[in-house]
N, C-alpha and C. Protein backbone atom coordinates (compact mmCIF):
# COMPACT_ATOMS: atom_id res chain seq x y z
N UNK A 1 1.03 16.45 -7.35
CA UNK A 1 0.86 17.75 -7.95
C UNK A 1 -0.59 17.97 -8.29
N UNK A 2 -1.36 16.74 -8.49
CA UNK A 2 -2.73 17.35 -8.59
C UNK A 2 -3.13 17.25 -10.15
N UNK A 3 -4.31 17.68 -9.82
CA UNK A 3 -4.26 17.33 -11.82
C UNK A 3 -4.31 18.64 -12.71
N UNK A 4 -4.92 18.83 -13.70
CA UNK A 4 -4.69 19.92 -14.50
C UNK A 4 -4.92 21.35 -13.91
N UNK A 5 -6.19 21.51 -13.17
CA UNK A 5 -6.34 22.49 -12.43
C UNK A 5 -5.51 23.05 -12.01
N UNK A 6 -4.77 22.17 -10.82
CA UNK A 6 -3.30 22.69 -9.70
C UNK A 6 -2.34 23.21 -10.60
N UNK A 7 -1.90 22.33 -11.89
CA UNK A 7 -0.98 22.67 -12.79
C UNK A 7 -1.19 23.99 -13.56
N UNK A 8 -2.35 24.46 -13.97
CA UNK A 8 -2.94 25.41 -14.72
C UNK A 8 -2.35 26.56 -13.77
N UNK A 9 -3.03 26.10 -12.75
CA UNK A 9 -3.13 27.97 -11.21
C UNK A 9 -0.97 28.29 -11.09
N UNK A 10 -0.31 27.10 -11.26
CA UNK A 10 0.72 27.45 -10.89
C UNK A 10 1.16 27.95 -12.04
N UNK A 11 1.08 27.49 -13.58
CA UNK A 11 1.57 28.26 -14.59
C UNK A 11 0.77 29.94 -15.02
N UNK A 12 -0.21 29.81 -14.07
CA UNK A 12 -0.78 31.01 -13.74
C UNK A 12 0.05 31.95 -13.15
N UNK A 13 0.49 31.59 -11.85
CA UNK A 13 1.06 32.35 -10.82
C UNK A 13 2.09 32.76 -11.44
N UNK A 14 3.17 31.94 -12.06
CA UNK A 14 4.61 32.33 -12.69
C UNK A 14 4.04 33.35 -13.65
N UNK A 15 3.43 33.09 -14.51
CA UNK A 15 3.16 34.27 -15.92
C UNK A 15 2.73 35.70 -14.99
N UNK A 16 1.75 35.39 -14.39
CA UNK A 16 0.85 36.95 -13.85
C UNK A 16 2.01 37.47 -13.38
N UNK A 17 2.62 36.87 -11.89
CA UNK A 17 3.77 37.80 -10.91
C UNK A 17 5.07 37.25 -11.29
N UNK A 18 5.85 37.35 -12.23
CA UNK A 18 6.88 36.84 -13.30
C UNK A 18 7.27 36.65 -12.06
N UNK A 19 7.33 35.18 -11.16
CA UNK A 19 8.60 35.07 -10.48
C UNK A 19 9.65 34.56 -10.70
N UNK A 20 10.78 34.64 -9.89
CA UNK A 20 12.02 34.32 -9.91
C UNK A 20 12.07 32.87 -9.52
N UNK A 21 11.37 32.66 -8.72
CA UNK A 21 11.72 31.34 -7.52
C UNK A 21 10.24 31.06 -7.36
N UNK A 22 9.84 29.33 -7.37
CA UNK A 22 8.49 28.95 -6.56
C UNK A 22 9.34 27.98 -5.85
N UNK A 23 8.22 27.30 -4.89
CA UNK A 23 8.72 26.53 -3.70
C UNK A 23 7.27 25.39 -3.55
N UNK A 24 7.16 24.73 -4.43
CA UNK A 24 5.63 23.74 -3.91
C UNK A 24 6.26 22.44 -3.09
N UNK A 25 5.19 22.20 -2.28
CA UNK A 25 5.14 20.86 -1.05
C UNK A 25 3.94 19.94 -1.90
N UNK A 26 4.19 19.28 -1.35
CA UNK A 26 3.31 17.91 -0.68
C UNK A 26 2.71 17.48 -2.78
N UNK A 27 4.20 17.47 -3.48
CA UNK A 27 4.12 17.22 -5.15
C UNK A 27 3.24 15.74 -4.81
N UNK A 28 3.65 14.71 -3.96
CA UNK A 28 3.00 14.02 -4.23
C UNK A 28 3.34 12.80 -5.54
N UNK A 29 4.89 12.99 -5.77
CA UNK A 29 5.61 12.79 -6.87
C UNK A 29 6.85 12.28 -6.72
N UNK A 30 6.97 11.18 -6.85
CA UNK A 30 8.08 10.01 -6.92
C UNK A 30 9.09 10.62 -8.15
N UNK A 31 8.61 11.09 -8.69
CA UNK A 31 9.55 11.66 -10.27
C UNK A 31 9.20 12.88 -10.73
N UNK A 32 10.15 13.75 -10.87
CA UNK A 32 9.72 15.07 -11.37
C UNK A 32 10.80 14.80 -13.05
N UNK A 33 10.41 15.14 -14.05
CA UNK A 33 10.71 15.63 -15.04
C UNK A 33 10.95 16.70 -15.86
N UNK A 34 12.13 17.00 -16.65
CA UNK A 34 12.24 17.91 -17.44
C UNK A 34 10.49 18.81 -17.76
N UNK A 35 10.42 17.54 -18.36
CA UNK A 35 9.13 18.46 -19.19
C UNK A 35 8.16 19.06 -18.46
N UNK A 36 7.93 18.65 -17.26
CA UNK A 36 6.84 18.81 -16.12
C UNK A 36 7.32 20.30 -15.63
N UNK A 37 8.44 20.65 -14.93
CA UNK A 37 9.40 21.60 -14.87
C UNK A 37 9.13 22.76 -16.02
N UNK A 38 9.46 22.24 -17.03
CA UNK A 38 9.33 23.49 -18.10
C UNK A 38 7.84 23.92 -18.68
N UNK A 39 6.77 23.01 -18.46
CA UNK A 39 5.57 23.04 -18.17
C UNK A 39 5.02 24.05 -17.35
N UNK A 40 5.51 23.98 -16.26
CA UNK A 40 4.96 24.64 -15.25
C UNK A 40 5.69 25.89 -15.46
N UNK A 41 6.74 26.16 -15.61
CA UNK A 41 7.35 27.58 -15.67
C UNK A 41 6.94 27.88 -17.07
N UNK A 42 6.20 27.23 -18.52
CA UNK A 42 6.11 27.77 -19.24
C UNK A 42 7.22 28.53 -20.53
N UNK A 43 8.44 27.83 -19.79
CA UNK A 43 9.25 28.36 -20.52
C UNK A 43 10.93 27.04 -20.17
N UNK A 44 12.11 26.71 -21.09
CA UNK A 44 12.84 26.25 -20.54
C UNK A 44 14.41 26.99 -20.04
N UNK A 45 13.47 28.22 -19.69
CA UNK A 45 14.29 29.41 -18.56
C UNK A 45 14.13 29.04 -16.92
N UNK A 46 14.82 27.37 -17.25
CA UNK A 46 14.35 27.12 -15.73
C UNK A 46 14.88 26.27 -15.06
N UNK A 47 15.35 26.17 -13.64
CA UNK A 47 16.62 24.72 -12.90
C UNK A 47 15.64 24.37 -12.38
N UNK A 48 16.19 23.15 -11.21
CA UNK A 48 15.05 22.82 -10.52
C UNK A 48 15.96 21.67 -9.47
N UNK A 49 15.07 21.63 -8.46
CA UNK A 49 15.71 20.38 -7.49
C UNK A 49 14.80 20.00 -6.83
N UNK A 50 14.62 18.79 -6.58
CA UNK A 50 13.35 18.20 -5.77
C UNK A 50 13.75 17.07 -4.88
N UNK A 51 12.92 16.91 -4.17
CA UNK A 51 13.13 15.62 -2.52
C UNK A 51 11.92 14.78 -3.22
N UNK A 52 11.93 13.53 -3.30
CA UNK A 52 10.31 12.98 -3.87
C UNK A 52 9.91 12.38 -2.88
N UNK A 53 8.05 12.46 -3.34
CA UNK A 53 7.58 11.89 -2.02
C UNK A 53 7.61 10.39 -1.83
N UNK A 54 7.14 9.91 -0.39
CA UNK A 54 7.41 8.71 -0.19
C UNK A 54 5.65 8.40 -0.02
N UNK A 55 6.04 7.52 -1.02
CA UNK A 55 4.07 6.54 -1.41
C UNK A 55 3.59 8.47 -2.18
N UNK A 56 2.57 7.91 -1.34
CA UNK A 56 1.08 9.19 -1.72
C UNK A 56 1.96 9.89 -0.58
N UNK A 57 2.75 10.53 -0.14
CA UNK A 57 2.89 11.91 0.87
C UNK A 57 3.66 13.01 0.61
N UNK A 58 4.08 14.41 0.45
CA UNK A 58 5.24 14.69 0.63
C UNK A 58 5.81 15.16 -0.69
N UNK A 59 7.10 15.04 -0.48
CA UNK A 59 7.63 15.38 -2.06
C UNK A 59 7.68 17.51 -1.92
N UNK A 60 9.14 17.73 -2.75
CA UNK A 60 8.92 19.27 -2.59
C UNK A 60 10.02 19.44 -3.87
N UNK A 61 9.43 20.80 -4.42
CA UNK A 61 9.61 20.65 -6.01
C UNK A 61 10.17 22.46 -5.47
N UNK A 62 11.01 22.78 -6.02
CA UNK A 62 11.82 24.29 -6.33
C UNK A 62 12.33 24.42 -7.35
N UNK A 63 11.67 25.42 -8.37
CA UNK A 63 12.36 26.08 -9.69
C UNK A 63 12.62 27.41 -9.45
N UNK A 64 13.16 27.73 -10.22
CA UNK A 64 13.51 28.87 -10.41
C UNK A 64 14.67 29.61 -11.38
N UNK A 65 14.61 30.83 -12.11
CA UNK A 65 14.21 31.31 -13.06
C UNK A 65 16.14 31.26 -13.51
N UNK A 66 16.75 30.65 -14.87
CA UNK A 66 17.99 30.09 -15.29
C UNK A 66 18.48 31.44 -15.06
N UNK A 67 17.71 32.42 -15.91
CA UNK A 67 18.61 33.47 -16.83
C UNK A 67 18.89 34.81 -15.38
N UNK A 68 18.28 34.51 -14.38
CA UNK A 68 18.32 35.20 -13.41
C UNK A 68 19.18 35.20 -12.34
N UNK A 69 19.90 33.48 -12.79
CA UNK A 69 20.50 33.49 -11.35
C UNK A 69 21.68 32.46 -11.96
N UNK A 70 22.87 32.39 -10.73
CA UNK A 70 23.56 31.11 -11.30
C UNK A 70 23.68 30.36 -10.35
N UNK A 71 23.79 29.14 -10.18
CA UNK A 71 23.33 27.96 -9.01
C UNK A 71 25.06 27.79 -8.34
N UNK A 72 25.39 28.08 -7.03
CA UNK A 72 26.46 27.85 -6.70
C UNK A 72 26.13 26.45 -5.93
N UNK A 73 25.42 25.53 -5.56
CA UNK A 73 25.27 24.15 -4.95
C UNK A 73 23.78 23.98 -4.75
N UNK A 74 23.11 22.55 -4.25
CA UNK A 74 21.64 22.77 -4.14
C UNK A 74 22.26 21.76 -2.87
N UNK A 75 20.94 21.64 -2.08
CA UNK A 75 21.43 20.25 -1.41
C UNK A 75 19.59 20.23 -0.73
N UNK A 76 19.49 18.61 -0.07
CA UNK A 76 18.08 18.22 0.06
C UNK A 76 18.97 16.86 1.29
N UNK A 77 17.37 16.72 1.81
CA UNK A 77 17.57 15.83 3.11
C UNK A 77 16.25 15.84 3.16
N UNK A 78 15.55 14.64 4.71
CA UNK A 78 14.05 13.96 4.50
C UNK A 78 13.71 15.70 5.36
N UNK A 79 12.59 16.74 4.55
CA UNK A 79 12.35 17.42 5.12
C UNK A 79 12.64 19.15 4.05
N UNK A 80 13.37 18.90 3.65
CA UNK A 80 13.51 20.20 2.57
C UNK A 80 14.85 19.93 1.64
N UNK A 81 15.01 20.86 0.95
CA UNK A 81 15.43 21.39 -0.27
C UNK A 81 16.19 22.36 -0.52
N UNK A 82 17.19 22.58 -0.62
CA UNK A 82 17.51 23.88 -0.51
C UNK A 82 18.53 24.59 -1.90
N UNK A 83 18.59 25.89 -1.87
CA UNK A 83 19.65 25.98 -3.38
C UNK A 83 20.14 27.22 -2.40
N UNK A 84 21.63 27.50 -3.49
CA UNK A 84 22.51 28.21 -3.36
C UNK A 84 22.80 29.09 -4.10
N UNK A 85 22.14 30.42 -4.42
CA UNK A 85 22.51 31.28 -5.94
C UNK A 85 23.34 32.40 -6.26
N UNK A 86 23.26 33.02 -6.86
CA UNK A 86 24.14 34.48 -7.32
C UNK A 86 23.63 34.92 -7.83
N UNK A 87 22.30 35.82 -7.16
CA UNK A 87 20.75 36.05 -8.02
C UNK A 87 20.15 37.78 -8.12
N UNK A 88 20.17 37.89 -9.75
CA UNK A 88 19.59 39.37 -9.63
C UNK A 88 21.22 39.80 -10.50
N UNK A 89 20.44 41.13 -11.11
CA UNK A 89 21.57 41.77 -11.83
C UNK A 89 22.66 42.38 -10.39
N UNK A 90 22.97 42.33 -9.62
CA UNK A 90 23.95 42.64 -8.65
C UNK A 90 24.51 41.22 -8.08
N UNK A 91 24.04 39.85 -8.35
CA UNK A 91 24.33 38.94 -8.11
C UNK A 91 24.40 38.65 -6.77
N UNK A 92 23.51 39.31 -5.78
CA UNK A 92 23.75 38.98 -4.81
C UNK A 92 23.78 37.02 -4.01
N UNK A 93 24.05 36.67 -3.16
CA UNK A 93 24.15 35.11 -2.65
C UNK A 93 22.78 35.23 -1.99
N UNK A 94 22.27 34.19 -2.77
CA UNK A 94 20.90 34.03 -1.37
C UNK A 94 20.77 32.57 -1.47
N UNK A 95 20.22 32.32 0.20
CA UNK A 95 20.53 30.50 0.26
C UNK A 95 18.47 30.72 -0.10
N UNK A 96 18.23 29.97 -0.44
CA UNK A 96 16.52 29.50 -0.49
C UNK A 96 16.17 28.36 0.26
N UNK A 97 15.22 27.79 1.18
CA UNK A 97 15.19 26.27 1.44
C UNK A 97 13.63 26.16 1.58
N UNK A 98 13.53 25.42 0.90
CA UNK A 98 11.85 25.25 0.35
C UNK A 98 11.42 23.53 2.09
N UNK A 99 10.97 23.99 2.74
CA UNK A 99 10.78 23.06 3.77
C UNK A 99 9.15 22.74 4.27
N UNK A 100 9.32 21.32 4.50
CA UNK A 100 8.05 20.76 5.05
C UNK A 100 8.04 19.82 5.72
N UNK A 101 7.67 19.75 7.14
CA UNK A 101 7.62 18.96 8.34
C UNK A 101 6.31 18.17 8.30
N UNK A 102 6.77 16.65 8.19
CA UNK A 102 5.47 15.76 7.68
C UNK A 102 4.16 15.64 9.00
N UNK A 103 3.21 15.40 9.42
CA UNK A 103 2.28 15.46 10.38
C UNK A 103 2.64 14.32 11.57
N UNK A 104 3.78 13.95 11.55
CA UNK A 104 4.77 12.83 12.39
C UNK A 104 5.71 12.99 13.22
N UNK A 105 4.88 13.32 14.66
CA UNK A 105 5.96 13.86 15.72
C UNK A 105 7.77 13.67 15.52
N UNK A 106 8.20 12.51 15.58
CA UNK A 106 9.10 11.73 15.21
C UNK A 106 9.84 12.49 13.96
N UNK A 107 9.47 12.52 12.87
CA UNK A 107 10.03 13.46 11.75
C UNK A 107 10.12 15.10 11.80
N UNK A 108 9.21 15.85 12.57
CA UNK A 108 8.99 16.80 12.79
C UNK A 108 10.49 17.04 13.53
N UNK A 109 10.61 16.20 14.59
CA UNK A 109 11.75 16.73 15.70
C UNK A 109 13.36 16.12 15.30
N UNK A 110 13.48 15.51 13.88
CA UNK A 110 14.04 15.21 12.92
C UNK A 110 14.89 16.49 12.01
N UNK A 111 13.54 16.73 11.75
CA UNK A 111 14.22 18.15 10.91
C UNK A 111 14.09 19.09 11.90
């Protein structure tokens, strides 16, 4: 994830363009935490599901916003992330899949 900087610009991005949903790659993060999560969204109006990376590579982190949506399943595999919601005052279904194909022919043709 980078150090305070990276962390700063993303609790940036959520406050300025109130989003619903982010999608970051390459966390770089064996462990994501509560607090890191509510950190970054600034608020604990927030789910989350993550793939972690392997060593220093990789890793993909998706939050997005509690009071907005309700989580009907998430699911993850080597390569992305994905959630299942009932999102927006009309509740519509939208699938999300936060994805990243590592620089490794072999994994690339994987996912």
């Amino acid at each position: 994830m980078g150090g305070r900087q990276k962390k700063n610009k993303i609790r940036e991005l959520v406050r300025d363009h109130k989003v619903d949903f982010i999608a970051l790659q390459e966390t770089k993060m064996e462990e994501i935490t509560a607090r890191l999560c509510f950190n970054l969204w600034r608020s604990e109006d927030c789910c989350w599901e993550f793939l972690p990376s392997e060593g220093n590579s990789g890793g993909l982190l998706s939050i997005w916003r509690k009071s907005s949506s309700t989580v009907n399943y998430t699911f993850s595999r080597e390569g992305f992330v994905g959630v299942s919601l009932e999102w927006g005052a009309l509740k519509r279904r939208c699938v999300l899949i936060n994805v990243y194909a590592k620089c490794d022919s072999e994994a690339k043709r994987r996912l």
